[in-house]
Protein backbone atom coordinates (compact mmCIF):
# COMPACT_ATOMS: atom_id res chain seq x y z
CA UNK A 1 -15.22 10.98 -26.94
CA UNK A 2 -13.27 10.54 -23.69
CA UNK A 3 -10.17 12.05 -23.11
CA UNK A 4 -7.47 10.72 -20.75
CA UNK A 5 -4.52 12.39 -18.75
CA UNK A 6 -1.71 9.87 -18.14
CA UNK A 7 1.35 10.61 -15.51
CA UNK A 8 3.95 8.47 -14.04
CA UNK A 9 4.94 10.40 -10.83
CA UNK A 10 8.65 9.54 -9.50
CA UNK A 11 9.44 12.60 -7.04
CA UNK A 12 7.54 14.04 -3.54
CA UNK A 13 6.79 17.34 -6.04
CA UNK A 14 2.98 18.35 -5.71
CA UNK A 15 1.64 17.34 -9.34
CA UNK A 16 -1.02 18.88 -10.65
CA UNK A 17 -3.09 16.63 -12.90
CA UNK A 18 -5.37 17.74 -16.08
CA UNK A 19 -6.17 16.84 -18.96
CA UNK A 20 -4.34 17.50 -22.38
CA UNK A 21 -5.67 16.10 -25.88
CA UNK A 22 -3.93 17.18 -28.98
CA UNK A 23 -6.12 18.30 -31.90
CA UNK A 24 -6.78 15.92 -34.67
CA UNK A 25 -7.51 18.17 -37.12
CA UNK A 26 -7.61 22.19 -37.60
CA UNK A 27 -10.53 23.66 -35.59
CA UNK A 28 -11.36 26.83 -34.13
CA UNK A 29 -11.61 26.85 -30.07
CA UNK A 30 -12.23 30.46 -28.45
CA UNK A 31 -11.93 32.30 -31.80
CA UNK A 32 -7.95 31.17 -32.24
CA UNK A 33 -7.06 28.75 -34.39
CA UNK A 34 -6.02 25.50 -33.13
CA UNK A 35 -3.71 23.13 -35.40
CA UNK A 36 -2.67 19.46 -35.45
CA UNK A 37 -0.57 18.67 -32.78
CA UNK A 38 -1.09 21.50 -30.70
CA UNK A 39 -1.97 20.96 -26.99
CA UNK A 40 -5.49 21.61 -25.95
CA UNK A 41 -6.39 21.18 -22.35
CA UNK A 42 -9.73 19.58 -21.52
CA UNK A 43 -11.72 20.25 -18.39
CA UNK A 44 -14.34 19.40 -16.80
CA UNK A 45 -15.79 16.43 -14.50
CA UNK A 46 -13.58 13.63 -14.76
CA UNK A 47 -15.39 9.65 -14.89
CA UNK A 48 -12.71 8.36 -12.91
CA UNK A 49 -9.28 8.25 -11.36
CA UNK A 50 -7.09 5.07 -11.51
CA UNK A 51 -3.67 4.86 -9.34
CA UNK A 52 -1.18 2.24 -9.92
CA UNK A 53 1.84 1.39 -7.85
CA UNK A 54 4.27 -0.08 -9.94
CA UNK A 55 7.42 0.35 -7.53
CA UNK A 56 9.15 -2.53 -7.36
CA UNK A 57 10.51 -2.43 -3.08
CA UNK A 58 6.99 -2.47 -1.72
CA UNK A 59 3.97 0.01 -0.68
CA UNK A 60 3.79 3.91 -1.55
CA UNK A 61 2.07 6.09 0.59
CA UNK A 62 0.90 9.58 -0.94
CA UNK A 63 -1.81 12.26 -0.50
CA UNK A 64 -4.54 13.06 -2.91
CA UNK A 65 -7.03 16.48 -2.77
CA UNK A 66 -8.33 19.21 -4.47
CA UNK A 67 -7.16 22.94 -4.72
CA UNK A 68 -8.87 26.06 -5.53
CA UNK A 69 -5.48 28.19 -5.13
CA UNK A 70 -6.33 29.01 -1.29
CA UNK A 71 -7.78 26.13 0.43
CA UNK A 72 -7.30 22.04 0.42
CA UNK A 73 -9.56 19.82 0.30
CA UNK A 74 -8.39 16.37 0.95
CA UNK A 75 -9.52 12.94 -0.61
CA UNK A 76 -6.89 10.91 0.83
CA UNK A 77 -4.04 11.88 3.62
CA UNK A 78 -1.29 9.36 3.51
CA UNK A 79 -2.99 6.33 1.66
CA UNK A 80 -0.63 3.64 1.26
CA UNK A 81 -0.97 1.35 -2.01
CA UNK A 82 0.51 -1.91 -1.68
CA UNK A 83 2.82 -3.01 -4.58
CA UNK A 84 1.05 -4.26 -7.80
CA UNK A 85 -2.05 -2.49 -6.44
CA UNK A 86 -4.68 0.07 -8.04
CA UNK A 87 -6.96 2.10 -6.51
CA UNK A 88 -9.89 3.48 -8.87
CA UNK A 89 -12.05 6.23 -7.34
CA UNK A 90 -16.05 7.22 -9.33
CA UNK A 91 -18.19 9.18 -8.37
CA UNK A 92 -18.88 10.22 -5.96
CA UNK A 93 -15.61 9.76 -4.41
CA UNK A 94 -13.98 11.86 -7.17
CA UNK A 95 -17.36 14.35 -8.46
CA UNK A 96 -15.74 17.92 -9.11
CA UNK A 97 -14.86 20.47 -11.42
CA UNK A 98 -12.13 21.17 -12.97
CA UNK A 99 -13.10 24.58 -13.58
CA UNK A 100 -12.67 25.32 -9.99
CA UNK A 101 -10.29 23.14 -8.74
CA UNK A 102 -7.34 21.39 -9.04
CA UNK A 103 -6.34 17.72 -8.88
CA UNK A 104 -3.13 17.15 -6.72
CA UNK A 105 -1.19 14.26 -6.00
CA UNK A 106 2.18 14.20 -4.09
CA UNK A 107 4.32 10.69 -3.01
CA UNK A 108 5.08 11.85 1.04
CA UNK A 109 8.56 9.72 0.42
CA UNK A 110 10.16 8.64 -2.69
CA UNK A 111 13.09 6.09 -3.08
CA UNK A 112 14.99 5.08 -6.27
CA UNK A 113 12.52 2.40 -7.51
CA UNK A 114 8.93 4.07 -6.22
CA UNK A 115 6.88 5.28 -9.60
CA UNK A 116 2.66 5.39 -9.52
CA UNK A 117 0.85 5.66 -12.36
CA UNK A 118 -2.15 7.66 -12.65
CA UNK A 119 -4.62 7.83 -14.96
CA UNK A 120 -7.99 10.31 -15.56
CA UNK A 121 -10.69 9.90 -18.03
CA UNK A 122 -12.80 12.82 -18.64
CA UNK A 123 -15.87 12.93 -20.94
């Protein structure tokens, strides 16, 4: 069953995205118990990434790489996404672990209006 992270990003923050899935039922992960709508977070090689801009003035630009807590690795330095536009990255433009590293994303300017959508699958 595929699990998906979902994030609408409005600010120049660093976001870090993972995966969450909330359990459907009671189950046991790591010897604790884990019940219904508890937050469970899922890693692993994600399928794919999608990135949407939906602002409404224009173009986004934004940076996209991977963090192990001490060095970057960028994917993409100040991309810019035209409006309306989505950018999906596979394999092997987006192979890693999410064991080891972390997924950031950060808008390098942000006006009233600019909001991207991202989405992950992850097996």
């Amino acid at each position: 069953m595929a699990t998906f992270a979902h994030y609408k990003v409005t600010t120049t923050a660093d976001q870090t995205i993972s995966a969450k899935d909330s359990a459907a039922t009671t189950d046991y992960e790591s010897g604790n118990m884990v019940t219904e709508g508890d937050s469970v977070e899922i890693k692993g090689t994600p399928t794919f990434v999608t990135i949407t801009n939906i602002d409404t003035n224009g173009p986004v630009t934004f940076h996209l790489w991977l963090s192990d807590g001490t060095t970057d690795r960028y994917i993409l330095y100040k991309y810019i996404l035209p409006f309306t536009s989505t950018l999906v990255l596979e394999h092997p433009e987006i192979n890693y672990d999410s064991l080891t590293y972390d997924l950031k994303f950060k808008l390098t300017s942000v006006a009233a209006s600019e909001q991207v959508d991202i989405k992950v699958q992850y097996n």
